[in-house]
N, C-alpha and C. Protein backbone atom coordinates (compact mmCIF):
# COMPACT_ATOMS: atom_id res chain seq x y z
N UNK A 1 -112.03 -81.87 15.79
CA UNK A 1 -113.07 -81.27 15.01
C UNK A 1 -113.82 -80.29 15.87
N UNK A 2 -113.98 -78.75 15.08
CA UNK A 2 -115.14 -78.18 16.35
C UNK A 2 -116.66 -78.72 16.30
N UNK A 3 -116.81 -78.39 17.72
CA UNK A 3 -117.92 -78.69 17.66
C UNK A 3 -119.33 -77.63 17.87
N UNK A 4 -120.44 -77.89 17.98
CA UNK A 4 -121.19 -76.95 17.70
C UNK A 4 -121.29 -75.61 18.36
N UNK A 5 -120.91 -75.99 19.48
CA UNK A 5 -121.06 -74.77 20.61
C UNK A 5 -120.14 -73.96 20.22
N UNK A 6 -118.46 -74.42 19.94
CA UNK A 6 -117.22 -73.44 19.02
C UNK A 6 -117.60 -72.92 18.04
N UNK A 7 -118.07 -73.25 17.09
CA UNK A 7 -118.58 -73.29 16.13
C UNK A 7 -119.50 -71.79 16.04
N UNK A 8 -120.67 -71.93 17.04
CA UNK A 8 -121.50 -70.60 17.09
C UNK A 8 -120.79 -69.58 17.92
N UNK A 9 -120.08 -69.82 18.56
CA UNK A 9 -118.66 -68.89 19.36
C UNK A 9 -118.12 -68.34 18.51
N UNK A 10 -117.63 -69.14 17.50
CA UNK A 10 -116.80 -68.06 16.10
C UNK A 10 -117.72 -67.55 15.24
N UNK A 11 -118.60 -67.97 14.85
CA UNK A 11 -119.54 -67.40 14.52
C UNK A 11 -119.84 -66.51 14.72
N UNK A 12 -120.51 -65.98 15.91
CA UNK A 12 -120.86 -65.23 16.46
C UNK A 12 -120.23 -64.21 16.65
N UNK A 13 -119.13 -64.55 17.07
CA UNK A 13 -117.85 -63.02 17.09
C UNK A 13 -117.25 -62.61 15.65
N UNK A 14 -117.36 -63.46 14.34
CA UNK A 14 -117.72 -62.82 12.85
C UNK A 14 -119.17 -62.27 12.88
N UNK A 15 -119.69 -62.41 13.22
CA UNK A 15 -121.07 -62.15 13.27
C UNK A 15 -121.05 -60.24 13.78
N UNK A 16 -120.66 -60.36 14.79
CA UNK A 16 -120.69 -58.95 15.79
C UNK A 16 -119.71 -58.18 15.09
N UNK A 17 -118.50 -58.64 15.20
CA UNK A 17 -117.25 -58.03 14.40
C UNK A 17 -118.10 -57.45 12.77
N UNK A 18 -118.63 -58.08 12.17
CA UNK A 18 -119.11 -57.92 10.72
C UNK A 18 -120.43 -56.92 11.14
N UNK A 19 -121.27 -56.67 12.20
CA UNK A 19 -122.16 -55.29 12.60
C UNK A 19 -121.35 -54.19 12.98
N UNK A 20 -120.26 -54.46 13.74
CA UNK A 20 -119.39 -53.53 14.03
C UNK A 20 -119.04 -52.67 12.84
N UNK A 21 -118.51 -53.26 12.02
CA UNK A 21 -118.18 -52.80 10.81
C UNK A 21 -118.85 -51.90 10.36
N UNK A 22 -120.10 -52.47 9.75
CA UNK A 22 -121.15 -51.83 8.84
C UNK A 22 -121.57 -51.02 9.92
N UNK A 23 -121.65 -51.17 11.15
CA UNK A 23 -122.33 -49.53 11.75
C UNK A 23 -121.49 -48.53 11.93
N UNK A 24 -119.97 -49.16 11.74
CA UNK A 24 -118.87 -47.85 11.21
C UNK A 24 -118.95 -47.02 10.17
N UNK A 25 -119.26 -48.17 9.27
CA UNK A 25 -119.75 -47.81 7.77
C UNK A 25 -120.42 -46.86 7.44
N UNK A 26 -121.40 -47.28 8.48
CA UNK A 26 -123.42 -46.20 8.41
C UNK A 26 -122.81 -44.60 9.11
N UNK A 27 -122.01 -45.03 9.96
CA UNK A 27 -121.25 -44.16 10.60
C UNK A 27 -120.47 -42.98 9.91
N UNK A 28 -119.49 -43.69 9.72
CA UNK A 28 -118.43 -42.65 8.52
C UNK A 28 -119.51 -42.42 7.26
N UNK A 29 -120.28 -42.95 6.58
CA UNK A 29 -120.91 -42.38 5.62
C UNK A 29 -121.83 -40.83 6.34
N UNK A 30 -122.34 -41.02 7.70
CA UNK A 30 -123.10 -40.21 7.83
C UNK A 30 -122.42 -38.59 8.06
N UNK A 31 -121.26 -39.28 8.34
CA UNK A 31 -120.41 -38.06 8.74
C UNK A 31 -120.02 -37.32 7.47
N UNK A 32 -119.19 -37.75 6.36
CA UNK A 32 -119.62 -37.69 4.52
C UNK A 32 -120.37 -36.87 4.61
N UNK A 33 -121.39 -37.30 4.58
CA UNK A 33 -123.01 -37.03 4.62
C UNK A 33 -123.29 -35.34 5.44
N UNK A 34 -123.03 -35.42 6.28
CA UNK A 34 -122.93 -34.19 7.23
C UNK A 34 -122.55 -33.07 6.30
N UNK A 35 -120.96 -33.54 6.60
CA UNK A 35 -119.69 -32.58 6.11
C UNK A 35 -119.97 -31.91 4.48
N UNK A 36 -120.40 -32.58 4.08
CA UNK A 36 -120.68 -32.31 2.80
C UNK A 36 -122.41 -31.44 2.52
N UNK A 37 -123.30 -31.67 3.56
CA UNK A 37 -123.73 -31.05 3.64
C UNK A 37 -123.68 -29.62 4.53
N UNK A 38 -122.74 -29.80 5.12
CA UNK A 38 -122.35 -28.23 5.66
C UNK A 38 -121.78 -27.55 4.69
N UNK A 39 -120.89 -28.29 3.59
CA UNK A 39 -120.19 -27.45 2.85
C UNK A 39 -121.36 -26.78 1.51
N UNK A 40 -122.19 -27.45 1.55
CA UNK A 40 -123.63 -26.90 0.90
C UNK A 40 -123.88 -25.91 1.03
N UNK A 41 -124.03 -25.87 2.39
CA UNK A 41 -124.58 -24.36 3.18
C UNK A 41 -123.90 -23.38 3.02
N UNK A 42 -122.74 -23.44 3.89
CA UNK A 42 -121.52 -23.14 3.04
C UNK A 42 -121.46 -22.29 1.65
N UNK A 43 -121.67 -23.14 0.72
CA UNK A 43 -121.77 -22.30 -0.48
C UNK A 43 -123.07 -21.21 -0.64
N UNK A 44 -123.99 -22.31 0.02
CA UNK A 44 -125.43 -21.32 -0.18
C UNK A 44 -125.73 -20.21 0.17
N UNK A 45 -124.92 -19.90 1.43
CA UNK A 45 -124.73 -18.77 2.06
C UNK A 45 -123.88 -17.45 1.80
N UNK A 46 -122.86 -18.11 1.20
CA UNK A 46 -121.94 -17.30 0.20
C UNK A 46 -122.46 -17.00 -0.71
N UNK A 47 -123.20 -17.67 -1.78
CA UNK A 47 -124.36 -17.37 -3.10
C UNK A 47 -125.40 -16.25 -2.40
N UNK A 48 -125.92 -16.68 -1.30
CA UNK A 48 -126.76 -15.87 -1.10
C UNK A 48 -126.07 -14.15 -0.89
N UNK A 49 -125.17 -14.33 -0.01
CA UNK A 49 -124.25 -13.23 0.23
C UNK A 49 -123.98 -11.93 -1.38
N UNK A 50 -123.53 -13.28 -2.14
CA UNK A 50 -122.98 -12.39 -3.66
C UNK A 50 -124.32 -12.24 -3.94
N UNK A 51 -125.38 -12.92 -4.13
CA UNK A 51 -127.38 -11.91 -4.58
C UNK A 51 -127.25 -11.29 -3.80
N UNK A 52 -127.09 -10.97 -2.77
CA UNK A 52 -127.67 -9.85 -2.28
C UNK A 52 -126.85 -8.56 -2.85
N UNK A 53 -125.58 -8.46 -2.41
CA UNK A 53 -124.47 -7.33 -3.20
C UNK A 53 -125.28 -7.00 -4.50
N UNK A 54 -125.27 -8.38 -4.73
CA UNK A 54 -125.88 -7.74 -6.57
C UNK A 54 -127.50 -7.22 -6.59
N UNK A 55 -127.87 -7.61 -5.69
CA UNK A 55 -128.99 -6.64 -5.47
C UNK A 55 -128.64 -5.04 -5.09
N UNK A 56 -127.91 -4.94 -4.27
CA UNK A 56 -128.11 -3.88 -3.56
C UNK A 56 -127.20 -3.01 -4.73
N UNK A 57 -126.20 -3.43 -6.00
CA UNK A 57 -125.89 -3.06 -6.89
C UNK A 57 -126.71 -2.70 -7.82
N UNK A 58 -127.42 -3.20 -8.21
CA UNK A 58 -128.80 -3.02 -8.91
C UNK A 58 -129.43 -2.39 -8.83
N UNK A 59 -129.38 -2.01 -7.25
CA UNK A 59 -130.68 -1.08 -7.40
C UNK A 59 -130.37 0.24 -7.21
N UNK A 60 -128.71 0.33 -6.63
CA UNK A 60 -128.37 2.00 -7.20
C UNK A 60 -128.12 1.80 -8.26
N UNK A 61 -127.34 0.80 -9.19
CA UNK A 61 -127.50 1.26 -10.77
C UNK A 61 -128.84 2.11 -11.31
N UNK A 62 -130.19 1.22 -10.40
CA UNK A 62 -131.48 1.75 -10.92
C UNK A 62 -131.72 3.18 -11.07
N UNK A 63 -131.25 2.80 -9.57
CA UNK A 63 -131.59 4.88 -8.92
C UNK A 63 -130.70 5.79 -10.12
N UNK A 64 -129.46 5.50 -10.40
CA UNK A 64 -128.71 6.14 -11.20
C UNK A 64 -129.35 6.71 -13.05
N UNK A 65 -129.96 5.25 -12.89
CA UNK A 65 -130.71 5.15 -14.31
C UNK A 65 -131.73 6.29 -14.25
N UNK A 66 -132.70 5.89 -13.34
CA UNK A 66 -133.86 6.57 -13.21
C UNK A 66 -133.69 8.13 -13.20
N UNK A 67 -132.58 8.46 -12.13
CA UNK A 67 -132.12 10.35 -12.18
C UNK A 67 -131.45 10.49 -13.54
N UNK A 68 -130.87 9.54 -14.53
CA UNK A 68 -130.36 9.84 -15.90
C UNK A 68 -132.07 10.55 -16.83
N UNK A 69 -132.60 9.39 -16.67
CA UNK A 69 -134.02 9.29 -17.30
C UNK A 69 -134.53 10.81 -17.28
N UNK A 70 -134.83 11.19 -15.93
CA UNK A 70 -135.36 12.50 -15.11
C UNK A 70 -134.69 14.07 -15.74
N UNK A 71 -133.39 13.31 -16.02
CA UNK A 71 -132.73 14.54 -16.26
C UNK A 71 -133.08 15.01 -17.56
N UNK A 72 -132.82 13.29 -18.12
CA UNK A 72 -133.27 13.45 -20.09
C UNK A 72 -134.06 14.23 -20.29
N UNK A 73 -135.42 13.84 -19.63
CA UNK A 73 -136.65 14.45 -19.74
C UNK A 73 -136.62 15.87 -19.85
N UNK A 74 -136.37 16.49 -18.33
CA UNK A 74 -135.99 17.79 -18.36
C UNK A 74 -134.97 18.51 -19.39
N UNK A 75 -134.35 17.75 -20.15
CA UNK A 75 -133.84 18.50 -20.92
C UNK A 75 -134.86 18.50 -22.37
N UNK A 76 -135.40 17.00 -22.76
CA UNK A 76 -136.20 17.36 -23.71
C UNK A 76 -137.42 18.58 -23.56
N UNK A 77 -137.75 18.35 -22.39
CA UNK A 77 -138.89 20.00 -21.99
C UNK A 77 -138.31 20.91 -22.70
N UNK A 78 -137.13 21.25 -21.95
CA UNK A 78 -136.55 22.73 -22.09
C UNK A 78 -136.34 22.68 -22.99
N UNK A 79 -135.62 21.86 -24.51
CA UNK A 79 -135.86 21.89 -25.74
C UNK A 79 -136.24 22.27 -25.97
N UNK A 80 -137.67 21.61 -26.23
CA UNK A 80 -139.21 21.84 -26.51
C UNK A 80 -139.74 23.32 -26.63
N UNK A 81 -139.33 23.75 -25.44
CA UNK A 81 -139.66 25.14 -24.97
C UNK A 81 -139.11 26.17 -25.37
N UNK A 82 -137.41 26.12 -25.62
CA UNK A 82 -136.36 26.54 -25.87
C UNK A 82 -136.85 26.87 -27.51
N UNK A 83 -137.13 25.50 -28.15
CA UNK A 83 -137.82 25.72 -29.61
C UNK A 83 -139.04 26.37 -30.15
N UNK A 84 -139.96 26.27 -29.16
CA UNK A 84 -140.98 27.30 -29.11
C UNK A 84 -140.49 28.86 -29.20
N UNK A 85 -139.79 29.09 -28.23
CA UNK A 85 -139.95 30.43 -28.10
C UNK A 85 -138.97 30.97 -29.16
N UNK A 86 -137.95 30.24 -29.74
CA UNK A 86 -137.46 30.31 -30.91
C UNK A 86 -138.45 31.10 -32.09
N UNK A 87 -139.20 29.76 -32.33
CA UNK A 87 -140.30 29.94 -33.29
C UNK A 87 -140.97 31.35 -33.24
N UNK A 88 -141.15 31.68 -31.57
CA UNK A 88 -141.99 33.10 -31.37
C UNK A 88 -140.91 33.95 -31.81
N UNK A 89 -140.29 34.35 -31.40
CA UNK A 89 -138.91 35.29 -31.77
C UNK A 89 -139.05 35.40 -33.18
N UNK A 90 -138.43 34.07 -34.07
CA UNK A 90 -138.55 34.32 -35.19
C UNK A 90 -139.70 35.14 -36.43
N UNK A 91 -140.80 34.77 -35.44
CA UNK A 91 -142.34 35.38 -35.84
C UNK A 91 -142.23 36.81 -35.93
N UNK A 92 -141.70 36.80 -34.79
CA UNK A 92 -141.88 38.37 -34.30
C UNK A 92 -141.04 39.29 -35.42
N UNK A 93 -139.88 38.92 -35.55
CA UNK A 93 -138.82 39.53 -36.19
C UNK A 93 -139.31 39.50 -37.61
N UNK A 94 -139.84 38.45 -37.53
CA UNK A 94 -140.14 38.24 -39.70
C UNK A 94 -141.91 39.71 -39.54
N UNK A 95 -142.09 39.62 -38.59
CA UNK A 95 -143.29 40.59 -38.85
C UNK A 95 -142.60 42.35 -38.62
N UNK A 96 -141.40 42.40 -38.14
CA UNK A 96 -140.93 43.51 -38.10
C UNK A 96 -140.89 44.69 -38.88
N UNK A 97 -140.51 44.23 -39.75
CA UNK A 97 -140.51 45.16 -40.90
C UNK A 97 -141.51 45.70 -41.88
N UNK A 98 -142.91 44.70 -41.46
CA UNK A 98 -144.22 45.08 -41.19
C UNK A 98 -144.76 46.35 -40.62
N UNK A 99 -144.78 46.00 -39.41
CA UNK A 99 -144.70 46.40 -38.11
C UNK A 99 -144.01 47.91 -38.09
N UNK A 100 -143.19 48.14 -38.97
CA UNK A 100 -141.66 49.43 -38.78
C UNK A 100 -142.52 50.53 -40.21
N UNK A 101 -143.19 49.79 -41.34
CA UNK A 101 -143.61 50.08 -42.18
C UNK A 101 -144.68 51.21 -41.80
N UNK A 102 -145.67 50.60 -41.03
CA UNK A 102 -147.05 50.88 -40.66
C UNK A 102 -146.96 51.82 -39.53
N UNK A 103 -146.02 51.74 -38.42
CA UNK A 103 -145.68 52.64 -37.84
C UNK A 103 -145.15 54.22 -38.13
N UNK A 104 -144.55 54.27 -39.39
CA UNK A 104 -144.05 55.26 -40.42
C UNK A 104 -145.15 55.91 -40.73
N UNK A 105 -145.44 55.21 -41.22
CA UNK A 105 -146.76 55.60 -42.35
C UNK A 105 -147.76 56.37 -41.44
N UNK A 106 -148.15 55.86 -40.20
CA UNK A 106 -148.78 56.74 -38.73
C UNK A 106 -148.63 57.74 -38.84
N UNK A 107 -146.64 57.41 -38.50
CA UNK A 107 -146.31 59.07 -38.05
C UNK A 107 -146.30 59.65 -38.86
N UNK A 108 -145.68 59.55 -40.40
CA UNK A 108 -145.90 61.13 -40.97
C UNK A 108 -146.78 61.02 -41.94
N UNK A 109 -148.32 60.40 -42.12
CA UNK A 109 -149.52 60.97 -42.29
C UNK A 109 -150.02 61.60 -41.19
N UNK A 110 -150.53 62.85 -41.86
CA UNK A 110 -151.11 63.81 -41.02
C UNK A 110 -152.72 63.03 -40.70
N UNK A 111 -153.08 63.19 -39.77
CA UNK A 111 -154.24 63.05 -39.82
C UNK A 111 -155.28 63.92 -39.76
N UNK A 112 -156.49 63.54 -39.95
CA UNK A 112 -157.52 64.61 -40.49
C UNK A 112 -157.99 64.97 -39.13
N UNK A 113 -158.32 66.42 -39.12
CA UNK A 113 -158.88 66.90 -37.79
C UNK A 113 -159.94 66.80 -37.87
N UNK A 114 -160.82 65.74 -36.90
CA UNK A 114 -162.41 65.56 -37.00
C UNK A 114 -162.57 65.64 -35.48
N UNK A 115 -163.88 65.58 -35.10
CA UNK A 115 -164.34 65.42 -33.94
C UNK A 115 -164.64 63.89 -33.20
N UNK A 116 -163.98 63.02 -34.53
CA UNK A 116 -163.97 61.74 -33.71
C UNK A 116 -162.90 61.35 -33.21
N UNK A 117 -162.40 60.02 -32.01
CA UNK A 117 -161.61 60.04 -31.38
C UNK A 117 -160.87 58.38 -31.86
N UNK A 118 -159.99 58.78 -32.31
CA UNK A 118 -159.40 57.21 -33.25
C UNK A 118 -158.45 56.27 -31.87
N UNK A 119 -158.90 55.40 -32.02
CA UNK A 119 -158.31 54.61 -30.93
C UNK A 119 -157.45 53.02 -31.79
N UNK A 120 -157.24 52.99 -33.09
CA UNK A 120 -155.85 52.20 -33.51
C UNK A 120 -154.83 52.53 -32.66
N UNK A 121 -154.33 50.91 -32.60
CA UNK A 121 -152.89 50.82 -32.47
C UNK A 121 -152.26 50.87 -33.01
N UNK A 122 -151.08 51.55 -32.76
CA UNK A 122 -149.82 52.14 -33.37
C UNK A 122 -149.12 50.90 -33.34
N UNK A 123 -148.67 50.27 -32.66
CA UNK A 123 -147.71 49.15 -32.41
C UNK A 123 -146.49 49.57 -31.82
N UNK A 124 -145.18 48.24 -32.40
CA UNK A 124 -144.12 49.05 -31.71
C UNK A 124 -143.68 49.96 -32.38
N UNK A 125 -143.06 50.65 -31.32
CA UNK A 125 -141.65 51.84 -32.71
C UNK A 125 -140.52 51.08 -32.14
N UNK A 126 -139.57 51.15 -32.89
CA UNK A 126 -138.38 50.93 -32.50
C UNK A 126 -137.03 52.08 -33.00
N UNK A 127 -136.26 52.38 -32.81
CA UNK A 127 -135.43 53.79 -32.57
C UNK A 127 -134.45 52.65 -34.15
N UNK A 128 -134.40 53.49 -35.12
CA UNK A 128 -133.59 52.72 -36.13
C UNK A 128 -132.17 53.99 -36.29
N UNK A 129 -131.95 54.52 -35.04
CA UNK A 129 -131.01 55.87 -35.64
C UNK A 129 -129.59 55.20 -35.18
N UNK A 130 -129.21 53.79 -34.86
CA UNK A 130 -128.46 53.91 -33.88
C UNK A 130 -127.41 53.00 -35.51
């Protein structure tokens, strides 16, 4: 039969043998543990990598946008302007024949010989012989 002293001898070396273990355990888990958190990083760093690209994509898309914008603009001006002076042109021309009437009428009324000094405008002439 064993006796007590054998007894805590085997014991004891299940005992140690069974810490051994579990601090393998604590062990290899921590390593798990590690590895898996490197591969975290790992990704995080790569994620971070692709935001940034897509930043730095972004923001010449912006720039691109913004000189589209700039350009728009400048073209609605010149429209704008383009349509104005339209409008003047058209003015001008619709008063022409006004304008061609009254000029006539200047030149071949005689005018009266007085001692005063007439300062009307004639306007334009324009040469209609052509």
């Amino acid at each position: 039969m064993p006796t007590a002293s054998s007894l805590s001898l085997s014991t004891g070396g299940y005992v140690q043998q069974f810490r051994q273990q579990q601090a393998q355990r604590t062990a290899d888990q921590a390593a798990q543990n590690a590895q898996s958190l490197q591969s975290q990083a790992r990704s995080a760093r790569f994620d971070a990598a692709r935001a940034q690209q897509n930043a730095r994509e972004l923001e010449i898309k912006a720039g691109q946008a913004q000189s589209e914008a700039n350009r728009i603009n400048v073209n609605v001006r010149a429209a704008s302007n383009i349509e104005t002076a339209q409008t003047n042109l058209q003015t001008s021309y619709d008063r022409l024949p006004d304008q061609i009437a009254t000029a006539k009428a200047d030149t071949y009324s005689a005018p009266n010989v007085t001692s005063s000094v007439s300062t009307a405008s004639i306007g334009t002439v324009v040469d209609t012989t052509a």
